[in-house]
C-alpha atoms as a PDB file:
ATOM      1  CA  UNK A   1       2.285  24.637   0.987  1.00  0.00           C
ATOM      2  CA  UNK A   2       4.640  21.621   0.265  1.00  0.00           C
ATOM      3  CA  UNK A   3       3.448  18.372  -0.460  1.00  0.00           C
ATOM      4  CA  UNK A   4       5.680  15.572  -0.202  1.00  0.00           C
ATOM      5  CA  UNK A   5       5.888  12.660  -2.718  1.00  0.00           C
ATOM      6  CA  UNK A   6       6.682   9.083  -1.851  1.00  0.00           C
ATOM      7  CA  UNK A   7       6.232   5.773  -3.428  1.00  0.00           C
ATOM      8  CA  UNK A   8       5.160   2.343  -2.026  1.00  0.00           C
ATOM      9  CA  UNK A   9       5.145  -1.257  -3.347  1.00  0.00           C
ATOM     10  CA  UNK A  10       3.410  -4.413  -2.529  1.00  0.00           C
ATOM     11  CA  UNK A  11       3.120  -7.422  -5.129  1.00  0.00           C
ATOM     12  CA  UNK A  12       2.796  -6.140  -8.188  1.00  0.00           C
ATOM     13  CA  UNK A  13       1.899  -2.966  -7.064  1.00  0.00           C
ATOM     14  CA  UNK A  14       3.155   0.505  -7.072  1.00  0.00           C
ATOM     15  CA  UNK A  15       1.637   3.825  -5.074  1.00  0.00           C
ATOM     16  CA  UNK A  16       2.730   7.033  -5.878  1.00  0.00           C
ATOM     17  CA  UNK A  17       1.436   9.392  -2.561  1.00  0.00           C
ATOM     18  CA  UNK A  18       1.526  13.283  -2.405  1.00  0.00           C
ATOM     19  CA  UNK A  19       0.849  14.253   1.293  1.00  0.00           C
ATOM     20  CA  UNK A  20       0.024  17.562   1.908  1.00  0.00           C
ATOM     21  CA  UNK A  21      -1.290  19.609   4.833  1.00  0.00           C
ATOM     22  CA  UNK A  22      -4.906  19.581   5.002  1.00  0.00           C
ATOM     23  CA  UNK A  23      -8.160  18.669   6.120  1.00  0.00           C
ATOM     24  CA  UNK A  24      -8.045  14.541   5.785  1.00  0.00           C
ATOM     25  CA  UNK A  25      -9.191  13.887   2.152  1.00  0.00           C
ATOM     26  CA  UNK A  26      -7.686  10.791   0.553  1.00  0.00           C
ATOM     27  CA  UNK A  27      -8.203  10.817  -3.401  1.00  0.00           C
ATOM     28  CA  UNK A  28      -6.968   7.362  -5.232  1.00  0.00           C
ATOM     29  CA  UNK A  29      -6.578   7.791  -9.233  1.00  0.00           C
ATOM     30  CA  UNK A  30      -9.298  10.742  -9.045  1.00  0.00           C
ATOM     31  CA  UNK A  31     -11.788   9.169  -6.891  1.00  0.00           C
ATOM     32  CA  UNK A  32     -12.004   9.432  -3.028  1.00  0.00           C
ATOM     33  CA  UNK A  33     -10.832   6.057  -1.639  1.00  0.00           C
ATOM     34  CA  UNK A  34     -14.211   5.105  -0.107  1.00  0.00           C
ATOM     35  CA  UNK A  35     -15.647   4.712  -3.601  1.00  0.00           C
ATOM     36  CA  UNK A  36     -12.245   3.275  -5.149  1.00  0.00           C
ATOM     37  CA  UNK A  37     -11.955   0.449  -2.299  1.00  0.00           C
ATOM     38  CA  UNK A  38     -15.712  -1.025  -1.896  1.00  0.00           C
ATOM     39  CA  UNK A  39     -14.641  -3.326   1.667  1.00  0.00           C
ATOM     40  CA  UNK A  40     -13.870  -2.247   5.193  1.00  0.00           C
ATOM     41  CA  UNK A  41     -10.536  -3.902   5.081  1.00  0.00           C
ATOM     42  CA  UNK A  42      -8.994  -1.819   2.260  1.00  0.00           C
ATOM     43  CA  UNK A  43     -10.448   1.415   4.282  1.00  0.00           C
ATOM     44  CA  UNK A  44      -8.641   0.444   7.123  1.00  0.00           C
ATOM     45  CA  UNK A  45      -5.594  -0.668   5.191  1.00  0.00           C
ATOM     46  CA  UNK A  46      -5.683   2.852   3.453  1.00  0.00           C
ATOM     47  CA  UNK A  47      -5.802   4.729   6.874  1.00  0.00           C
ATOM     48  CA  UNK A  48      -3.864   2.935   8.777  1.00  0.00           C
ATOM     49  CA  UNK A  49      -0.726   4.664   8.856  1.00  0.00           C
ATOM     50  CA  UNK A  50      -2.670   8.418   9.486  1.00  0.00           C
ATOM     51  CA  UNK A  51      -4.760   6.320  12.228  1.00  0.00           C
ATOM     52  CA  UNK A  52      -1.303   5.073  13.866  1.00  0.00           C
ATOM     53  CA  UNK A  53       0.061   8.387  13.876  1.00  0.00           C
ATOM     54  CA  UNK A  54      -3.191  10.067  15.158  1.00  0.00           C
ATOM     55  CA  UNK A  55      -2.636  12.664  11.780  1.00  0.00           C
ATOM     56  CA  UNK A  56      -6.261  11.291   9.962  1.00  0.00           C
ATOM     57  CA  UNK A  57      -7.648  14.777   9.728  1.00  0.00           C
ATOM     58  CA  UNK A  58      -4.381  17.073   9.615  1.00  0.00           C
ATOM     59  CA  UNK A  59      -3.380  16.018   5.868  1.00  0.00           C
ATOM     60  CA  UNK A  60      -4.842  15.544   2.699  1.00  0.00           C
ATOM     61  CA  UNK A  61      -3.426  12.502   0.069  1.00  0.00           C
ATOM     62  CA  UNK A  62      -3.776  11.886  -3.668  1.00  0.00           C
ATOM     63  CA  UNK A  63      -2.244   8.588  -4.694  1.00  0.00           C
ATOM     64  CA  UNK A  64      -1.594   7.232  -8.255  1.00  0.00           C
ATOM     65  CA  UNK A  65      -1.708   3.565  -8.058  1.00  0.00           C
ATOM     66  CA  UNK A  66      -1.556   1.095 -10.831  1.00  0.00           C
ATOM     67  CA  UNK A  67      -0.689  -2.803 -11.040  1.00  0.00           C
ATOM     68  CA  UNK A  68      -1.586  -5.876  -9.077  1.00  0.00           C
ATOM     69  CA  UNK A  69      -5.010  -6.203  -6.977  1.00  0.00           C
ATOM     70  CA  UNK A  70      -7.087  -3.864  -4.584  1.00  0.00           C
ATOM     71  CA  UNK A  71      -5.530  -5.560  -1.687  1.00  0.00           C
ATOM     72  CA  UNK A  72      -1.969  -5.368  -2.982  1.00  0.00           C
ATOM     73  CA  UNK A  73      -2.774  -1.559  -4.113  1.00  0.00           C
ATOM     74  CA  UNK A  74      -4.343  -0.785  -0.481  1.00  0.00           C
ATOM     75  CA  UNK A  75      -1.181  -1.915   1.403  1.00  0.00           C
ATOM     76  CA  UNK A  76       0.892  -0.142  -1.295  1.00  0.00           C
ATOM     77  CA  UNK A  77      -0.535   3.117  -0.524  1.00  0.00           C
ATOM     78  CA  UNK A  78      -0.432   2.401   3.423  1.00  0.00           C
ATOM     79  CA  UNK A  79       3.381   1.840   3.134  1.00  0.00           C
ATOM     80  CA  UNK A  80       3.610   5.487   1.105  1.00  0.00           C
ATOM     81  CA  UNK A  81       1.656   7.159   3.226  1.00  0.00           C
ATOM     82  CA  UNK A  82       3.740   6.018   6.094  1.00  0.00           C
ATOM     83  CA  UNK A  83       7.054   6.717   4.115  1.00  0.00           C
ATOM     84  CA  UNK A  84       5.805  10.460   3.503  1.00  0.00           C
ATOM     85  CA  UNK A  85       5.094  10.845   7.186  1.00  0.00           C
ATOM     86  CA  UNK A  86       7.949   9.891   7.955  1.00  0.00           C
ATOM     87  CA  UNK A  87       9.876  12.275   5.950  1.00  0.00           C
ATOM     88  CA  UNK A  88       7.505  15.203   7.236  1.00  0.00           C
ATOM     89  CA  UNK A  89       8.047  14.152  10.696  1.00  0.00           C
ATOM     90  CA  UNK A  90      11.189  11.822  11.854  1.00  0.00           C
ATOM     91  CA  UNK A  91       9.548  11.344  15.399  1.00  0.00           C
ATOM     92  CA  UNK A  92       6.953   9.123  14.150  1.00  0.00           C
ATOM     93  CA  UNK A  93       8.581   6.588  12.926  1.00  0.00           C
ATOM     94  CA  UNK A  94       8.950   4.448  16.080  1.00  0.00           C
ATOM     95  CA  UNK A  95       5.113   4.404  15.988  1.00  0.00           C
ATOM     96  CA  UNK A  96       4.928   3.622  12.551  1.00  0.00           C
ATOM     97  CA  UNK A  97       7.629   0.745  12.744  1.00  0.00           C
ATOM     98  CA  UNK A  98       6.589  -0.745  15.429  1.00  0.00           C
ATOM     99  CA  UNK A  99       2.612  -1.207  13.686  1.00  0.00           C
ATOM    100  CA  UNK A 100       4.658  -2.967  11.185  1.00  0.00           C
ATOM    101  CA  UNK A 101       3.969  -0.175   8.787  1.00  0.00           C
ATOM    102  CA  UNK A 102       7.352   1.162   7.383  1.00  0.00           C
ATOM    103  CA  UNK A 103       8.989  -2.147   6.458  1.00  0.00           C
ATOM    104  CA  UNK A 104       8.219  -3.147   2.470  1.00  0.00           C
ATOM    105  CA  UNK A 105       7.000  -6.692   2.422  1.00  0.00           C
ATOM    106  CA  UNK A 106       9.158  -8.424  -0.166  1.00  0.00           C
ATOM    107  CA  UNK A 107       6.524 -11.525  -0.986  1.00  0.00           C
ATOM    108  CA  UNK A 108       6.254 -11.947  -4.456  1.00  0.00           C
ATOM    109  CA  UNK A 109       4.557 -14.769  -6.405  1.00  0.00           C
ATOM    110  CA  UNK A 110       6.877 -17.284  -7.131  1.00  0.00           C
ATOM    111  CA  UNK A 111       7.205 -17.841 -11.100  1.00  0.00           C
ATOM    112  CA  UNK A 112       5.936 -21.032 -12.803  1.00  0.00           C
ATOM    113  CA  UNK A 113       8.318 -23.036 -14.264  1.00  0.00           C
ATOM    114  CA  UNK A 114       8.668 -25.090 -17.577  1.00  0.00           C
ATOM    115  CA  UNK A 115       7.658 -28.509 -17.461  1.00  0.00           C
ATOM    116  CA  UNK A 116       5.530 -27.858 -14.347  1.00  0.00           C
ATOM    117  CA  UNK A 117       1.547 -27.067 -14.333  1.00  0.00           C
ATOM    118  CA  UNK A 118       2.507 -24.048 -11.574  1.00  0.00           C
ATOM    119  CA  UNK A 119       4.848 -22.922  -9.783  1.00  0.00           C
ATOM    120  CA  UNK A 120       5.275 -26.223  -7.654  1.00  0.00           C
ATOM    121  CA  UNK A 121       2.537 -28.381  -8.832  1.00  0.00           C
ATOM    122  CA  UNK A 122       3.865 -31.097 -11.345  1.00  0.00           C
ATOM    123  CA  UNK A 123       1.605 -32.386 -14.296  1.00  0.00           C
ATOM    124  CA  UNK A 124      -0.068 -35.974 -13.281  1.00  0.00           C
ATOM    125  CA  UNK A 125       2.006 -38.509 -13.016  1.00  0.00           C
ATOM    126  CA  UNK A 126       0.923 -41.853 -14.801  1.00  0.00           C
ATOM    127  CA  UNK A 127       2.668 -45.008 -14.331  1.00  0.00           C
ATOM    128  CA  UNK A 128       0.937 -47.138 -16.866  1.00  0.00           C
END
């Protein structure tokens, strides 16, 4: 049985997937993702790219995911999950890059910088 390994980012995030043929469980860290993501959202977020590719009950996926938020980790793990079906099937990319699902989004949170309260808010100016 071969199980393919990917890895996707988001934020701060990183998600390392192995996809394997299967029945349609989805494990995150050792936990099944239902109990690991608590909101609706991140389930759909999670499933999106077997959902998009009508695979949800045809492979099984344990992810390692560490760094940034749920919601950063959630789209991290859609974007491997996509990558590794991808690389198990070429034809479904079109579907998956037209959902907007194989493209990494590169927003990042801009650094604070010296002098400054944040990243673009200045301390209070006082004139007197």
């Amino acid at each position: 049985m071969e199980v393919i390994n990917t890895s996707g980012r988001r934020k701060t995030s990183v998600a390392r997937a192995y996809v394997s043929v299967g029945s349609g469980k989805i494990e995150v860290n050792g936990k099944d993702y239902k109990t690991y993501f608590t909101t609706p959202t991140l389930h759909y977020y999670v499933t999106q790219s077997l959902m998009v590719s009508k695979l949800l009950d045809s492979y099984d996926v344990k992810v390692k995911v560490a760094g940034g938020g749920i919601t950063g980790q959630a789209q991290a793990i859609r974007l491997a999950i996509a990558k590794a079906l991808v690389e198990m099937n070429a034809e479904l990319k079109k579907d998956l890059r037209a959902a907007g699902l194989i493209t990494r989004d590169p927003r990042m949170v801009e650094r604070k910088k010296f002098g400054q309260k944040k990243a673009r808010a200045r301390f209070q100016f006082s004139k007197r």
